[in-house]
Protein backbone atom coordinates (compact mmCIF):
# COMPACT_ATOMS: atom_id res chain seq x y z
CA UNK A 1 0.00 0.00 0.00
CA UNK A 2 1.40 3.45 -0.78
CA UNK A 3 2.09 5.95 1.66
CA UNK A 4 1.29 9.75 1.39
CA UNK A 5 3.97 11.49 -0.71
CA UNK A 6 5.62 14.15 0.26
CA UNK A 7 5.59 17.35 -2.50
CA UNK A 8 8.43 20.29 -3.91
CA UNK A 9 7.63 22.68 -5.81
CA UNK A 10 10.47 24.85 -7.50
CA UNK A 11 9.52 28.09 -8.93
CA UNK A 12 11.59 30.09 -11.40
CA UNK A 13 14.94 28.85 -11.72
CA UNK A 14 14.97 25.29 -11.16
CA UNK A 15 17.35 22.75 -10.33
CA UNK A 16 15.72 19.81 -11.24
CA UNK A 17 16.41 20.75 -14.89
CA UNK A 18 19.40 20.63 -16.50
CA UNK A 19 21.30 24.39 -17.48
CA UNK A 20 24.13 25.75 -18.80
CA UNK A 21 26.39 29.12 -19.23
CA UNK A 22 26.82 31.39 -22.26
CA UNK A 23 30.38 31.94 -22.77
CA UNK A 24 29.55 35.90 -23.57
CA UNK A 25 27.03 36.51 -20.83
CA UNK A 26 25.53 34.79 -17.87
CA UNK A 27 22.34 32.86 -19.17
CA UNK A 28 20.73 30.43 -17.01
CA UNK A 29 18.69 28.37 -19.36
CA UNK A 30 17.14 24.69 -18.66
CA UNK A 31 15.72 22.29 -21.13
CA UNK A 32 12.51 20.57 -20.58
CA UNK A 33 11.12 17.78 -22.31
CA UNK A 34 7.40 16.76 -22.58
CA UNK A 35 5.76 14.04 -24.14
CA UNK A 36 2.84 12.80 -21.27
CA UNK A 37 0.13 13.82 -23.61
CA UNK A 38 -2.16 13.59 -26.43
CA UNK A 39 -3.69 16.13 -29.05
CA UNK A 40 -7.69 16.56 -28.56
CA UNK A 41 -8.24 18.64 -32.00
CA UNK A 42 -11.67 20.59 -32.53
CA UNK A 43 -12.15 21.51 -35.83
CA UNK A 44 -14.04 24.61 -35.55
CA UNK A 45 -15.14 25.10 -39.26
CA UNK A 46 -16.58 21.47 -39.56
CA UNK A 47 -17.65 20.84 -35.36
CA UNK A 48 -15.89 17.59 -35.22
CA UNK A 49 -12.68 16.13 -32.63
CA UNK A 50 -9.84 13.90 -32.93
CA UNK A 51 -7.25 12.47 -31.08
CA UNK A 52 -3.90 12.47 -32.53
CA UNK A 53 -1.08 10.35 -30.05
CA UNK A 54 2.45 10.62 -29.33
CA UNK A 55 3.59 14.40 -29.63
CA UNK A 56 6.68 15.59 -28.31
CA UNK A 57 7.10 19.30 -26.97
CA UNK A 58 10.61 20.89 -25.69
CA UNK A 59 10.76 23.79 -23.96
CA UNK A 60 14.10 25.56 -24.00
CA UNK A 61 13.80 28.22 -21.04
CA UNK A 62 16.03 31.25 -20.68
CA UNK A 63 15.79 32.61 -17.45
CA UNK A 64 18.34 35.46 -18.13
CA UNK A 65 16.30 37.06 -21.18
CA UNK A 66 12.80 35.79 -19.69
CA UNK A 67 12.37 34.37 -23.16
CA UNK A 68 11.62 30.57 -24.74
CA UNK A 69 12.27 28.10 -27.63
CA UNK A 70 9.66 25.55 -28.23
CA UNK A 71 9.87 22.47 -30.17
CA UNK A 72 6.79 20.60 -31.06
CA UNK A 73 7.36 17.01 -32.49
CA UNK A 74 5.26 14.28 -34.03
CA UNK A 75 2.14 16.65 -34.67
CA UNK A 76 -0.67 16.27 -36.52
CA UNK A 77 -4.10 18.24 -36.13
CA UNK A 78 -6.45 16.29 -38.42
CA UNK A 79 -6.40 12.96 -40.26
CA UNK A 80 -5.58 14.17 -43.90
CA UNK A 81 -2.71 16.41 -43.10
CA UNK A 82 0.36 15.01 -42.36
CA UNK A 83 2.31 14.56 -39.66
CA UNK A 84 4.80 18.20 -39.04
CA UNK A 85 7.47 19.30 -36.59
CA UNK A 86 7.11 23.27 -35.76
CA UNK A 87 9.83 25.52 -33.92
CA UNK A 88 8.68 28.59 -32.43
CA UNK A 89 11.69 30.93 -31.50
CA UNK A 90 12.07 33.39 -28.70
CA UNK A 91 8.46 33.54 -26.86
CA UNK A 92 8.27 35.66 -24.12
CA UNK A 93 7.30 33.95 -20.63
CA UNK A 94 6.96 35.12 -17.11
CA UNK A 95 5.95 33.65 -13.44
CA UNK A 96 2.39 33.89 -12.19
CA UNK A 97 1.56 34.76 -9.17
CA UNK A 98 0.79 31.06 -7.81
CA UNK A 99 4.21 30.06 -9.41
CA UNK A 100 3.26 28.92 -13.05
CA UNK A 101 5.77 29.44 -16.05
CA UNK A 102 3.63 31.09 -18.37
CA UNK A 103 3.70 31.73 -22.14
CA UNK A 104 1.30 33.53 -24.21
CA UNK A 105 1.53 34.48 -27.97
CA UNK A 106 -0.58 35.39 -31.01
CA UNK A 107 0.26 35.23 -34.82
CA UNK A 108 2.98 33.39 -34.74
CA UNK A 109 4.69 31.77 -37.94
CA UNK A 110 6.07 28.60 -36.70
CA UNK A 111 9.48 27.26 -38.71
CA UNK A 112 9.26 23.93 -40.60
CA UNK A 113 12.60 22.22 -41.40
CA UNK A 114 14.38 26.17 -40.60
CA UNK A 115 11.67 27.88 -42.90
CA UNK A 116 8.79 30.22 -42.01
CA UNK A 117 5.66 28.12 -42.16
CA UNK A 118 2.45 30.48 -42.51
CA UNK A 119 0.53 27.36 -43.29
CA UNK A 120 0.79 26.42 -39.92
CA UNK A 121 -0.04 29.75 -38.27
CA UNK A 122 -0.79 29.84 -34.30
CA UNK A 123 -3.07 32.57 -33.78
CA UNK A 124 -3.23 31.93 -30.01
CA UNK A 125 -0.97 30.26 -27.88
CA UNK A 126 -1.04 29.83 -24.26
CA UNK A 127 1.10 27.09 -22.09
CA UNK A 128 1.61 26.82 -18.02
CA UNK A 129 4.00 24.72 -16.25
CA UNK A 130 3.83 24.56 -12.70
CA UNK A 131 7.21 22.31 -11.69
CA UNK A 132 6.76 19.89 -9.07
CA UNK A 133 7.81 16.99 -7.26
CA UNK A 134 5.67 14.53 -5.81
CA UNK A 135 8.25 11.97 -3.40
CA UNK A 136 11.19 11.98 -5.42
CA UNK A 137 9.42 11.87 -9.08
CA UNK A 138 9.36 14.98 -11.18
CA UNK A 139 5.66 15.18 -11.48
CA UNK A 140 5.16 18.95 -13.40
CA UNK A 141 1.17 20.35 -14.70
CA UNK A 142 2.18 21.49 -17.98
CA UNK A 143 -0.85 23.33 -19.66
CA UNK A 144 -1.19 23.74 -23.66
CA UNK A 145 -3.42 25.23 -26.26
CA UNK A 146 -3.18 26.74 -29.47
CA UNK A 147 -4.86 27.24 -32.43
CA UNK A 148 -4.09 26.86 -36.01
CA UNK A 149 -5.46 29.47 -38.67
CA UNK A 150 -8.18 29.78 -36.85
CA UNK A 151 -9.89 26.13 -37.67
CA UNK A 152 -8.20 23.60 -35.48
CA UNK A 153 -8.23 24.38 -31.61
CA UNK A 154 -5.37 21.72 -30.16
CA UNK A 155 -5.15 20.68 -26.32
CA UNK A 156 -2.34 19.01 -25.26
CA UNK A 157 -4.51 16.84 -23.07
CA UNK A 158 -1.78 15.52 -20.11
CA UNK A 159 -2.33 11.74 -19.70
CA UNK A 160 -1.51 11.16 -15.83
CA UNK A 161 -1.95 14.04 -12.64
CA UNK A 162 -1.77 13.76 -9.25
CA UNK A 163 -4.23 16.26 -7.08
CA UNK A 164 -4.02 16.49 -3.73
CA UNK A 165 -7.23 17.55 -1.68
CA UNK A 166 -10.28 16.93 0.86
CA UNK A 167 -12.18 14.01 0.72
CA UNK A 168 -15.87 14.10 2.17
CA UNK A 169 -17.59 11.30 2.94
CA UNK A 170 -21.46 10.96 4.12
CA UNK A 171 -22.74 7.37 5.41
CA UNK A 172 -26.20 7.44 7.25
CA UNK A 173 -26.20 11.26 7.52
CA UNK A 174 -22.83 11.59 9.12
CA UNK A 175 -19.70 13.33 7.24
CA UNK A 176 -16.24 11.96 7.87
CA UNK A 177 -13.51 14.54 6.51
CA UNK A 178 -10.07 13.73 5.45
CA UNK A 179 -7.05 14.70 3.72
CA UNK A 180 -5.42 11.50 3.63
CA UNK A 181 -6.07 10.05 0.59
CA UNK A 182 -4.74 11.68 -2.72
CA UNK A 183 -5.64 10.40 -6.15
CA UNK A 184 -4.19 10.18 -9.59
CA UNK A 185 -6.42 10.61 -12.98
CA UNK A 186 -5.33 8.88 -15.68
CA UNK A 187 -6.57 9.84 -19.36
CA UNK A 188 -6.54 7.61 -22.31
CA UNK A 189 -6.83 8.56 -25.69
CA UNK A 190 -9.65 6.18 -26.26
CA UNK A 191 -11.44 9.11 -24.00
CA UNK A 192 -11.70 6.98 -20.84
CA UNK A 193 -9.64 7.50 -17.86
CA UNK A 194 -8.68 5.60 -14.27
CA UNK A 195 -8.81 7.03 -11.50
CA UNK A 196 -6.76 6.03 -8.38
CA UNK A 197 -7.31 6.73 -5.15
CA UNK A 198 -4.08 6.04 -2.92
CA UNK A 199 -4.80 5.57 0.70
CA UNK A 200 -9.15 5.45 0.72
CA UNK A 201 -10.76 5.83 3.61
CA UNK A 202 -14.07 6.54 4.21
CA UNK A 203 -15.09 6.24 7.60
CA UNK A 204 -12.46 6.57 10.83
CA UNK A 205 -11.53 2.69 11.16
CA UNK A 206 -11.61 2.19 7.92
CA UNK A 207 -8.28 0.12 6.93
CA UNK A 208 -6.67 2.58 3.89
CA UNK A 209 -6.13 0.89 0.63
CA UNK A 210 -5.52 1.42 -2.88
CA UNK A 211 -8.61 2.04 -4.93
CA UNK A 212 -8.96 1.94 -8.75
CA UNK A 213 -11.86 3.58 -10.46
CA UNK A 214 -11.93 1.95 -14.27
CA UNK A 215 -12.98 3.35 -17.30
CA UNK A 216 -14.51 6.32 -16.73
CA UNK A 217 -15.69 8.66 -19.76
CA UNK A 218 -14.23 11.55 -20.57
CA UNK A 219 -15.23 14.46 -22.20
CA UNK A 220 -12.34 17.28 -23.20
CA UNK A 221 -13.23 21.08 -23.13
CA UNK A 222 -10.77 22.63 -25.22
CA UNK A 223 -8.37 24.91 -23.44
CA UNK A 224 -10.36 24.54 -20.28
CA UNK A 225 -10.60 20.96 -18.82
CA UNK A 226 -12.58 17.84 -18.62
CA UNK A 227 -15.48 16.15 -17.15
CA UNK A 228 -15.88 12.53 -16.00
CA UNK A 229 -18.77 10.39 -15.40
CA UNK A 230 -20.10 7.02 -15.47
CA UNK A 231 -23.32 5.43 -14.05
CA UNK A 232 -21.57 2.20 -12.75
CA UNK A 233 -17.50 2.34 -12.87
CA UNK A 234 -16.07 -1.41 -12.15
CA UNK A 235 -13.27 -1.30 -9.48
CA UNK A 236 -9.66 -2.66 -8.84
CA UNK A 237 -7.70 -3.42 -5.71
CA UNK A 238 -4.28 -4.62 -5.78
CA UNK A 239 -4.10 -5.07 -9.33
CA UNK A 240 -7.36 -7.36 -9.32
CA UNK A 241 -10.91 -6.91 -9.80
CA UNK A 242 -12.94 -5.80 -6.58
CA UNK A 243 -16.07 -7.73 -5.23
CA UNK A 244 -16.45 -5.36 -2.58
CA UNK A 245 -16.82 -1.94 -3.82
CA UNK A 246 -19.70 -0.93 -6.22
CA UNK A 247 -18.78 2.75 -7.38
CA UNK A 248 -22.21 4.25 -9.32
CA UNK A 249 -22.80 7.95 -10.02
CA UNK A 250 -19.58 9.20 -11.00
CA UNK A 251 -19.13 12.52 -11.94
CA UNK A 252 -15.92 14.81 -12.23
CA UNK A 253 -15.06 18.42 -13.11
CA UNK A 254 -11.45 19.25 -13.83
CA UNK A 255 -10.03 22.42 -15.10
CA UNK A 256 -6.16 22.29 -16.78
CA UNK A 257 -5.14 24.69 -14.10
CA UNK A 258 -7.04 24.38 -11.29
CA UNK A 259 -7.83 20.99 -10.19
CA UNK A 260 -10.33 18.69 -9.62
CA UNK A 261 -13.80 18.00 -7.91
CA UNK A 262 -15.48 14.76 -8.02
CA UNK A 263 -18.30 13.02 -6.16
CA UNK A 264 -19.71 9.15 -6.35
CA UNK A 265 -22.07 6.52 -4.30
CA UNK A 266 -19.69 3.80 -2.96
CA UNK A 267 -21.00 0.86 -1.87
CA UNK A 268 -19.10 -1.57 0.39
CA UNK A 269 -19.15 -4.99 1.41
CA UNK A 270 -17.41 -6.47 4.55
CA UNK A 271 -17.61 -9.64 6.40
CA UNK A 272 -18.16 -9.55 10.21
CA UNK A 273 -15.98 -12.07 12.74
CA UNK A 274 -18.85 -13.83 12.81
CA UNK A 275 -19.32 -14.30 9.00
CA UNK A 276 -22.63 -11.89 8.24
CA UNK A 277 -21.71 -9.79 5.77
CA UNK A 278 -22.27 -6.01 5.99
CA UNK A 279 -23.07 -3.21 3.36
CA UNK A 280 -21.82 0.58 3.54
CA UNK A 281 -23.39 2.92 1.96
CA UNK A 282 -20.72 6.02 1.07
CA UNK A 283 -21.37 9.29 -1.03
CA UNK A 284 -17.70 10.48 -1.45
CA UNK A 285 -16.96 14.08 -2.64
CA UNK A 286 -12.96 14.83 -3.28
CA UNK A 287 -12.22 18.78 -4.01
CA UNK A 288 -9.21 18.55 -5.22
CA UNK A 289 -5.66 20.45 -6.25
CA UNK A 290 -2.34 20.23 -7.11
CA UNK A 291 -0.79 21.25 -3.72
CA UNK A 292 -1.18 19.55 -0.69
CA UNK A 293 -2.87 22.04 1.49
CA UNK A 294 -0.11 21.28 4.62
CA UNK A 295 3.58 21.78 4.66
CA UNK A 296 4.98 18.95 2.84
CA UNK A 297 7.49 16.47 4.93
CA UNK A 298 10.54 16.26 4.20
C-alpha cells in the first residue's frame, strides 16, 4: 500500500532541470522535455474532434532574457494532413503569481525544417508549467493550447496528474472529513480515464487501501478541462478486480489549471468475525488540487 507522498515545488529557476552558461554573458537556461500527452483537436469550421497520439514538446527556457524556444514534435491536427514538426523561436514567458511558467503568444509563424511556415499559423498560444515533485518523481502540470489558422483548436490533453485535496464522505447522515487520501487521474486517448485513489478511507476505522476507479468517460473542453462520469465504474484493488466496492454515479469536473472535484455513491461490502456480511453505503466528494494544502514532509 502506498504511503502519502511528500511534495516540492520549484519556482523560477529550477534545479531539477538541467542548465548551462553562455560563454559571452551569464544565461541560465534549462531544457525541458514533454511528451505525457495527447492532441484533442476541434475543428471549428466542420464541429468535429480527434485524437492524434504521441507528440513531443521541448521547452528551452532562458531565465536570463525571460524568453523561450519551443519544439513541437510528431504533430498532426487532423487525419488528412500530415504529420509536421514546428519551432517557435524566442516567446516571451513570465511567473504567475501562484508560481506557473507562463507563455502567451498570437500570430505566430512557426518554422518547418528552418523555414517560415504560414501554413501552420498559431493565432493563439497559451502554455503553463507549474514544476513539481511529488516523493522523489518529477511530477510537473504542464498546460497547452493553441490554435491553427483559426480552424483547429489543439489541447495538449496531459495523460496522468496527481491532485491532492479533501475528501468528504457521508454514510447514514454523518460526514467523515479527510485529507489523507490523494488520487491520480489517468486519461486515455480512447477518452476513458482511471482514476486512483491512494490511501481510501471513508469512515475513521476504515483500513486505507488502494482504490482503482476503471474506465470512466471523458469528455475534453478545449483549453479549459474535462469532465468525467459514469453510471456504474467497475473497481480494482491490488491489481485485481474488486467484489467489494460498487462505485455508481460518477461525476468529475477538472479544469487544466485548477484541479479537480469529483463526487460518487460507494457501496461496500465487509464480512463480520462472525461471517454476516455487511453493506456501507458512502457518497464520497474529493475537491481537489495540485498542492497539498499542509507543509509537505521532508
Amino acid at each position: 500500500m502506498m504511503t502519502r507522498l511528500s511534495l516540492l515545488i520549484f519556482l523560477a529557476v529550477s534545479v531539477a532541470l538541467s542548465s548551462c552558461t553562455s560563454s559571452s554573458e551569464f544565461e541560465s537556461r534549462s531544457t525541458q522535455n514533454y511528451s505525457n500527452c495527447f492532441h484533442y483537436v476541434y475543428d471549428l469550421s466542420e464541429g468535429e474532434a480527434g485524437v492524434f497520439a504521441s507528440p513531443h514538446y521541448t521547452i528551452e527556457w532562458n531565465y536570463g532574457k525571460a524568453k523561450a524556444d519551443l519544439e513541437l514534435k510528431n504533430a498532426r491536427f487532423a487525419e488528412n494532413m500530415p504529420q509536421v514538426n514546428l519551432k517557435i523561436k524566442d516567446l516571451r514567458w513570465s511567473i504567475s503569481s501562484g508560481g506557473w511558467k507562463v507563455i502567451n503568444a498570437t500570430d505566430v509563424v512557426p518554422e518547418v525544417n528552418g523555414q517560415p511556415m504560414p501554413a501552420y499559423m498559431i493565432n493563439q498560444l497559451k502554455i503553463e508549467v507549474l514544476e513539481r515533485y511529488v516523493g522523489a518523481v518529477f511530477e510537473p502540470i504542464v498546460n497547452i493550447y493553441f490554435t491553427i489558422n483559426d480552424r483547429y483548436a489543439v489541447t495538449a490533453v496531459q495523460k496522468s496528474v496527481i491532485y491532492f485535496g479533501n475528501t468528504n464522505v457521508t454514510e447514514s447522515g454523518e460526514t467523515y472529513k479527510t485529507s489523507s487520501p490523494y488520487y491520480r487521474v489517468r486519461i486515455k486517448d480512447d477518452l476513458t480515464a482511471d482514476v486512483t485513489i491512494y490511501d481510501a478511507e471513508f469512515e475513521k476505522l476504515m483500513t486505507p487501501e488502494d482504490l482503482v476507479l476503471k474506465d470512466a468517460q471523458v469528455q475534453i473542453n478545449s483549453g479549459i478541462g474535462y469532465a468525467l462520469s459514469g453510471t456504474s465504474v467497475a473497481t480494482e484493488v491490488g491489481g485485481k478486480p474488486s467484489m467489494e466496492y460498487n462505485v455508481t454515479n460518477l461525476l468529475g469536473h477538472g479544469t487544466f489549471s485548477g484541479g479537480l472535484n469529483m463526487t460518487f455513491n460507494c457501496e461496500k461490502k465487509t464480512t463480520t468475525t462472525e461471517g454476516a456480511e455487511e453493506v456501507n453505503q458512502y457518497y464520497v466528494q474529493a475537491n481537489l488540487t495540485f498542492l497539498p494544502e499542509e507543509e509537505p514532509e521532508y
